[in-house]
Protein backbone atom coordinates (compact mmCIF):
# COMPACT_ATOMS: atom_id res chain seq x y z
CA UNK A 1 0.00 0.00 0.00
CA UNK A 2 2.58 2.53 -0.82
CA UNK A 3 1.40 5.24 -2.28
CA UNK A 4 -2.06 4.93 -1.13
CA UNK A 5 -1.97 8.15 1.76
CA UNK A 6 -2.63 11.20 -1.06
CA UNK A 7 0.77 10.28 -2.44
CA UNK A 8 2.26 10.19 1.16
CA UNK A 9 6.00 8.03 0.27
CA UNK A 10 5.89 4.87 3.08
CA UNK A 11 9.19 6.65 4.51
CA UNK A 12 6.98 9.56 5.71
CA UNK A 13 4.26 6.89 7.14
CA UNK A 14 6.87 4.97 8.40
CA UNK A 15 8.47 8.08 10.38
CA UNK A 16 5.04 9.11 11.83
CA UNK A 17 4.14 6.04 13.00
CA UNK A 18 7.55 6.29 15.01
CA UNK A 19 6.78 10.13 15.94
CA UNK A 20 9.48 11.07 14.03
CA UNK A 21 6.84 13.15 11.34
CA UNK A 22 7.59 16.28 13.01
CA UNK A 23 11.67 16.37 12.43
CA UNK A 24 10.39 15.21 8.39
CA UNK A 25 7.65 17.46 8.11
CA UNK A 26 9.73 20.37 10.21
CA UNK A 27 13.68 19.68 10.63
């Protein structure tokens, strides 16, 4: 299912999942 969230890559899934979305979405 990569590819499926809007166009979301799985790294960026991945990295939320882990809480890490806010150092990828703001470093």
């Amino acid at each position: 299912m990569e590819g499926s969230d809007n166009g979301i890559p799985p790294v960026l899934k991945t990295g939320a999942r882990k809480g890490l979305q806010v150092r990828v979405l703001s470093p």
